[in-house]
N, C-alpha and C. Protein backbone atom coordinates (compact mmCIF):
# COMPACT_ATOMS: atom_id res chain seq x y z
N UNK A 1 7.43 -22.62 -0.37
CA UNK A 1 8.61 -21.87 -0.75
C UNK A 1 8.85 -20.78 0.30
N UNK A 2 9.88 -21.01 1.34
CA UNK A 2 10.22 -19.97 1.95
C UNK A 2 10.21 -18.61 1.57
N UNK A 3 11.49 -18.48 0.57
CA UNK A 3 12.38 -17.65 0.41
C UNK A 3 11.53 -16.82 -1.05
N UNK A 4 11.28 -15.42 -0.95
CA UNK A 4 10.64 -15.34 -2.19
C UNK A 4 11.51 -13.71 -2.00
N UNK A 5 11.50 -13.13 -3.66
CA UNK A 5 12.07 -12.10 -3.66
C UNK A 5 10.77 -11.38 -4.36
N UNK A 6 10.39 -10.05 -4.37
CA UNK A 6 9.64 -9.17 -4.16
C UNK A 6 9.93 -8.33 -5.86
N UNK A 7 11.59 -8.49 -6.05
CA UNK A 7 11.73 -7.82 -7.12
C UNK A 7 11.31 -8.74 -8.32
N UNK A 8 11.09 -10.04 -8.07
CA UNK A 8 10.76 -10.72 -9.45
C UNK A 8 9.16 -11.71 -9.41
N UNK A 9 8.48 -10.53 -8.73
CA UNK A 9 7.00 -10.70 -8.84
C UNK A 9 6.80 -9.55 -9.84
N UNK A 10 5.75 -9.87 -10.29
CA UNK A 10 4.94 -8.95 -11.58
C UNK A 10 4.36 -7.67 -10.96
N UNK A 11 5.23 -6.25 -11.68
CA UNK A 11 4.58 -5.20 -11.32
C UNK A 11 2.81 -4.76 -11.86
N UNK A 12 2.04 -4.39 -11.24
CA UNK A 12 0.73 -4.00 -10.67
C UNK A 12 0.23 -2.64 -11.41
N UNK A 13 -0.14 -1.63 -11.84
CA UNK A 13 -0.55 -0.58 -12.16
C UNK A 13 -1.99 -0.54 -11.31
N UNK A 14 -2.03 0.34 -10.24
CA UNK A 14 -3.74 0.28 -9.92
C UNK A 14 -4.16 1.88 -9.86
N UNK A 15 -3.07 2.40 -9.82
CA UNK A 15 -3.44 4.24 -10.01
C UNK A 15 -3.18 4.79 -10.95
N UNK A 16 -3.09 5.80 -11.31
CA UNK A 16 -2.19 7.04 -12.49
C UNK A 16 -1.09 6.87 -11.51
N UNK A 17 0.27 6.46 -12.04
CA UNK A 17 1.25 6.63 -10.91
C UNK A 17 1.78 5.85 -9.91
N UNK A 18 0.43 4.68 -9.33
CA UNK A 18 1.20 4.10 -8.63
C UNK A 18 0.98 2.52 -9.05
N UNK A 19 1.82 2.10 -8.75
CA UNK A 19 2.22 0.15 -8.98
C UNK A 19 2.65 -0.24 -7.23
N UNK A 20 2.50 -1.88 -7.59
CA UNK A 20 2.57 -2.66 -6.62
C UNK A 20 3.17 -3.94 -7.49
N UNK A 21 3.86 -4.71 -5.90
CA UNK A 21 4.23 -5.64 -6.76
C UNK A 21 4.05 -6.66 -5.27
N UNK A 22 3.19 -7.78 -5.07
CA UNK A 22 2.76 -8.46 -4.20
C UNK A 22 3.26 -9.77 -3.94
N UNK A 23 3.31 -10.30 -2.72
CA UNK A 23 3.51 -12.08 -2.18
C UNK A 23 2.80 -12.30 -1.28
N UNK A 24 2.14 -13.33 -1.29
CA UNK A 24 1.06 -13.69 -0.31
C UNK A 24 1.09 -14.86 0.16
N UNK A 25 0.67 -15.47 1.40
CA UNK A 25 0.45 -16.76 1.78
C UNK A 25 -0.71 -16.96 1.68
N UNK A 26 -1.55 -18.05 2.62
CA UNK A 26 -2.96 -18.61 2.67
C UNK A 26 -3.56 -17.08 3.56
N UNK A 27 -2.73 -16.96 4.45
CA UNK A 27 -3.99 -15.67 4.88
C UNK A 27 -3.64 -14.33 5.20
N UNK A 28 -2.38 -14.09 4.55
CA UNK A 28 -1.78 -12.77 4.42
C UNK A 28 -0.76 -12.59 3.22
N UNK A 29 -0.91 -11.28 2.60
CA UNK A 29 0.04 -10.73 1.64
C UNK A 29 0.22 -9.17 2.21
N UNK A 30 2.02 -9.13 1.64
CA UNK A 30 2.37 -8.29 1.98
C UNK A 30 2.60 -8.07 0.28
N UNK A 31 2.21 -6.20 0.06
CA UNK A 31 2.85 -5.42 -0.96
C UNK A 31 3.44 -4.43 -0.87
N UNK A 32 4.63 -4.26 -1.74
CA UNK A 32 5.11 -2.76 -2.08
C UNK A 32 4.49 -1.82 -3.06
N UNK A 33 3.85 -0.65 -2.48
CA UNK A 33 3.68 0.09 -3.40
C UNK A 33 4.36 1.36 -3.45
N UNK A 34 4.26 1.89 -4.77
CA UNK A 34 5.66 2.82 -5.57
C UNK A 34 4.47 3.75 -5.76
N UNK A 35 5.10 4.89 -5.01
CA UNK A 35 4.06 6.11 -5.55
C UNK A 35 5.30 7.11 -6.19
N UNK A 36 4.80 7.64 -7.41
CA UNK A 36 5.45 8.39 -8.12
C UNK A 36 4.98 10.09 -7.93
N UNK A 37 5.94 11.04 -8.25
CA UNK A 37 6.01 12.23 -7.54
C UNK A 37 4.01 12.84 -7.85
N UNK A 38 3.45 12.95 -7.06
CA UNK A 38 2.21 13.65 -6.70
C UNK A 38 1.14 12.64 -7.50
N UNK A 39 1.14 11.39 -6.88
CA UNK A 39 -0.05 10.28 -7.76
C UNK A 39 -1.06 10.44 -6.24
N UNK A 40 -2.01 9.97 -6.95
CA UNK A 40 -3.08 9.87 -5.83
C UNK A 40 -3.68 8.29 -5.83
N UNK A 41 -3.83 8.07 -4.33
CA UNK A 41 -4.38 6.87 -4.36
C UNK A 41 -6.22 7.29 -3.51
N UNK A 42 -6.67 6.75 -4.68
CA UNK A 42 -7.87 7.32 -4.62
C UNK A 42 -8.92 6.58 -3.53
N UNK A 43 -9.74 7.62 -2.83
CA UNK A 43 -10.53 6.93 -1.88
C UNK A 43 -11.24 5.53 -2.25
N UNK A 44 -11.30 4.67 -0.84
CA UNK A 44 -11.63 3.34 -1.21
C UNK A 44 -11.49 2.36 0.22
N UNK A 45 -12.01 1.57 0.07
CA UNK A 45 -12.11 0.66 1.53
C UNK A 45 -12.27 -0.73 0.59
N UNK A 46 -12.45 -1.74 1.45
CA UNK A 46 -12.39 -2.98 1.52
C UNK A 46 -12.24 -3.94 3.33
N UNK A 47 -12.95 -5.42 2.76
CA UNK A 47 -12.81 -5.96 3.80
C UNK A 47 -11.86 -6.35 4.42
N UNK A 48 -10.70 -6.13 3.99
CA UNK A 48 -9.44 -6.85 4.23
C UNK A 48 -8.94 -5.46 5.34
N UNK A 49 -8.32 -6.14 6.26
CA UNK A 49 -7.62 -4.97 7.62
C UNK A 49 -6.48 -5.27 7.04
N UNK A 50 -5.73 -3.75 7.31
CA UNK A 50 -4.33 -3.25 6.19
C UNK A 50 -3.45 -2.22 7.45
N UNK A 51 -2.05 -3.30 7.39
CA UNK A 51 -1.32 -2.23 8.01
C UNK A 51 -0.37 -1.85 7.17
N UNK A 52 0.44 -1.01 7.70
CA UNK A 52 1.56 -0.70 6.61
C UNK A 52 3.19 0.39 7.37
N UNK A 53 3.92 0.78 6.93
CA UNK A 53 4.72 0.98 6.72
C UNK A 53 5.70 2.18 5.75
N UNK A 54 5.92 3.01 5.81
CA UNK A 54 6.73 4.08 4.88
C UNK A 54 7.83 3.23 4.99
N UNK A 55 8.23 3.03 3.56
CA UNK A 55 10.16 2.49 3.66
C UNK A 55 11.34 3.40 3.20
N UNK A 56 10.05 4.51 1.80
CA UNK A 56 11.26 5.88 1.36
C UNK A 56 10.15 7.03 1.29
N UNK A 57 10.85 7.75 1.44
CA UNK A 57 10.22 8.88 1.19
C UNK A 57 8.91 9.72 1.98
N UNK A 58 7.75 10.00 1.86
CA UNK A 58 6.68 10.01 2.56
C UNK A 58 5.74 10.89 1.90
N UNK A 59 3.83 10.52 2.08
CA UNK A 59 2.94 10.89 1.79
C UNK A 59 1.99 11.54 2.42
N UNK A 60 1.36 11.82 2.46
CA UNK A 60 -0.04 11.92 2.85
C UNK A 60 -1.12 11.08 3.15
N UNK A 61 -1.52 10.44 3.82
CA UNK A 61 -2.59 9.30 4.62
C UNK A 61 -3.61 9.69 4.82
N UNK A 62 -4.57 9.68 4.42
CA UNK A 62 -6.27 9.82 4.89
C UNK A 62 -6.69 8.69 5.51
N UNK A 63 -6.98 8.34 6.83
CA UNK A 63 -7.63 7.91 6.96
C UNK A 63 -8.98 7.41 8.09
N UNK A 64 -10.24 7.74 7.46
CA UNK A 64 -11.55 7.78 7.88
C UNK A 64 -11.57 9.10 7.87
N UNK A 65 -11.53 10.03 7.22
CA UNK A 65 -11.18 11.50 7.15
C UNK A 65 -10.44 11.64 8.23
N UNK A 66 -9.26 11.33 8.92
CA UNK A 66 -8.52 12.13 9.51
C UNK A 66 -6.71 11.76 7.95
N UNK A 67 -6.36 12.89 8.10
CA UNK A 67 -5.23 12.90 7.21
C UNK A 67 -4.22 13.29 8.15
N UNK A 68 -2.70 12.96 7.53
CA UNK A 68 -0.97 13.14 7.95
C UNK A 68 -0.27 12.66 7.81
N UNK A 69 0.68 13.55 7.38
CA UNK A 69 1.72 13.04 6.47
C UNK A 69 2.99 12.10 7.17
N UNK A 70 3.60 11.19 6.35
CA UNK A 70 4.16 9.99 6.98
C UNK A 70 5.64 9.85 6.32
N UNK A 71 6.22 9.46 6.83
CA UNK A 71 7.73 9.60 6.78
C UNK A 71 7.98 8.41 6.75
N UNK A 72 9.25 7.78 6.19
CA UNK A 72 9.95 6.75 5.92
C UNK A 72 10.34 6.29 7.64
N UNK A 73 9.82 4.75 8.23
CA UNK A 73 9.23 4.56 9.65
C UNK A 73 8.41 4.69 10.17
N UNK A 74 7.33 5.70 9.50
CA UNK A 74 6.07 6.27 10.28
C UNK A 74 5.42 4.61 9.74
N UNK A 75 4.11 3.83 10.47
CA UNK A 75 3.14 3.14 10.82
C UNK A 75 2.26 3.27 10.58
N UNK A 76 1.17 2.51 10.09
CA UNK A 76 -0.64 2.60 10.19
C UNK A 76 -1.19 1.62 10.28
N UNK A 77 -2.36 1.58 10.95
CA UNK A 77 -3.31 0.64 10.56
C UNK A 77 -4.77 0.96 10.03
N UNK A 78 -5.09 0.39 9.29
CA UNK A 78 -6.95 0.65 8.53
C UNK A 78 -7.46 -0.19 8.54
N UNK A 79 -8.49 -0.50 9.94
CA UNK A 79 -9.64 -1.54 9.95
C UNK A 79 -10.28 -1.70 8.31
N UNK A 80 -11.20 -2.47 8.64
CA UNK A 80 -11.47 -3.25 7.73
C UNK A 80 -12.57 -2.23 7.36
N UNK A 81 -13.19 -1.62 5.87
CA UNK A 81 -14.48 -1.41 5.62
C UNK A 81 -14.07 0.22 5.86
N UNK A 82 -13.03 0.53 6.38
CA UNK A 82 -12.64 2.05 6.64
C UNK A 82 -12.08 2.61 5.46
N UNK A 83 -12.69 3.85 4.78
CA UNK A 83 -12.39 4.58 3.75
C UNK A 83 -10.86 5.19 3.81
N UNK A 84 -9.89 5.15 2.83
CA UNK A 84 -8.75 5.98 3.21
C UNK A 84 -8.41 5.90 1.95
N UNK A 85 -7.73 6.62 1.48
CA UNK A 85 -6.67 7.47 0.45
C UNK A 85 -5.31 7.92 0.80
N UNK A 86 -4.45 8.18 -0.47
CA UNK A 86 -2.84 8.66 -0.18
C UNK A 86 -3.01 9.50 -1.55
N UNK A 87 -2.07 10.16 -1.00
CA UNK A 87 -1.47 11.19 -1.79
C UNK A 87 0.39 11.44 -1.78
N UNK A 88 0.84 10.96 -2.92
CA UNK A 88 1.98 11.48 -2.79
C UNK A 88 2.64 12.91 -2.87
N UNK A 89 3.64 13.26 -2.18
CA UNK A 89 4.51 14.63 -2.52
C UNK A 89 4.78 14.82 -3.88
N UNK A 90 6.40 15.94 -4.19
CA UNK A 90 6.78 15.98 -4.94
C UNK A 90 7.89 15.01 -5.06
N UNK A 91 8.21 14.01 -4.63
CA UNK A 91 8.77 12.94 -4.84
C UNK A 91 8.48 11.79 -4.68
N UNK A 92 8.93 10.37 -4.94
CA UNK A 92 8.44 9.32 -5.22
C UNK A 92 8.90 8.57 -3.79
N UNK A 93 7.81 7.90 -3.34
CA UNK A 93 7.91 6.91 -1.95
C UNK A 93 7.52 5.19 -2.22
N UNK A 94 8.19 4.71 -1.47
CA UNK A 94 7.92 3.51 -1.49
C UNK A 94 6.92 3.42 0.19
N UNK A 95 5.69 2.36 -0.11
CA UNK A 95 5.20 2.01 0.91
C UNK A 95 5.31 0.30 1.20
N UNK A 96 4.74 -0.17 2.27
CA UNK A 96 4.74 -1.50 2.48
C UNK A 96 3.32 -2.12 3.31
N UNK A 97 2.45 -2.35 2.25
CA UNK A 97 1.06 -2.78 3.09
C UNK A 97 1.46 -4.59 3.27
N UNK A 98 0.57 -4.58 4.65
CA UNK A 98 0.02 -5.82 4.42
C UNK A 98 -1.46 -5.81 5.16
N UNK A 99 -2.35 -6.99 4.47
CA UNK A 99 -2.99 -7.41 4.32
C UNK A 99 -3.39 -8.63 4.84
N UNK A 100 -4.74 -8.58 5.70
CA UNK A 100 -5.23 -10.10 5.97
C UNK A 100 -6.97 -10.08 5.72
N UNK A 101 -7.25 -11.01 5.11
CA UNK A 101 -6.68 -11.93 4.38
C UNK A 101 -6.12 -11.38 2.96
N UNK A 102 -5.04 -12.38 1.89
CA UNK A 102 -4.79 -11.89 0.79
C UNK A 102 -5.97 -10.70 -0.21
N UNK A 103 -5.50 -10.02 -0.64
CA UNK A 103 -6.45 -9.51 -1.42
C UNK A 103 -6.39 -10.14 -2.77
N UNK A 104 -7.72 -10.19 -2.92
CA UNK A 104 -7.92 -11.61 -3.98
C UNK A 104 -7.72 -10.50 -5.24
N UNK A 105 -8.15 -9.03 -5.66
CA UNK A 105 -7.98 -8.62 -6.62
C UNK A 105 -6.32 -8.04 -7.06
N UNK A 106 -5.57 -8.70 -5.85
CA UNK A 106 -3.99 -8.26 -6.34
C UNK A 106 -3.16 -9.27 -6.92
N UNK A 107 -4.31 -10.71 -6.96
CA UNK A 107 -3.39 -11.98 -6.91
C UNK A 107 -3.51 -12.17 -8.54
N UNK A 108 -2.38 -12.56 -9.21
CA UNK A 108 -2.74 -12.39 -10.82
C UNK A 108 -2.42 -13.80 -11.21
């Protein structure tokens, strides 16, 4: 299936605050996640290498203890096994990770 829309995948809860809503192939998924005004995405790593994307708004980025804040266009990448966290503002941002390979605990 080519063509997939993003708004009619099943929303995610994985923080106080923030949701995701995911599509994946055999060895990559891309998600949106919705951070709501001052949610925290709590420290954490995994094997999967994660880049990403600001699409609204912007947060706060930790990552490997270096932190800064990111704007709607700003970029990242987080090797694999590297600790990082977000923090949202006082308003709500949309982000855009992806992921290789899929993350098996987002696939429902």
């Amino acid at each position: 299936m080519p063509f997939l829309d993003i708004n009619e995948q099943p929303e995610q809860h994985v923080f106080d605050g923030v949701s995701i809503r995911t599509i994946h192939g055999e060895k990559l998924m891309i998600s949106y996640v919705y951070l709501q005004p001052n949610s925290i995405v709590k420290e954490h790593s995994h094997y999967h290498e994660q880049m990403g994307m600001v699409l609204e708004g912007s947060f706060e980025l930790t990552i490997d203890g270096e932190s800064r804040t990111l704007n709607k266009g700003d970029t990242y990448l987080i090797p694999s096994h590297v600790k990082h966290s977000a923090k949202a503002n006082d308003k709500s941002a949309i982000a855009l990770d992806i992921f290789s390979p899929p993350r098996e605990d987002y696939i429902s």
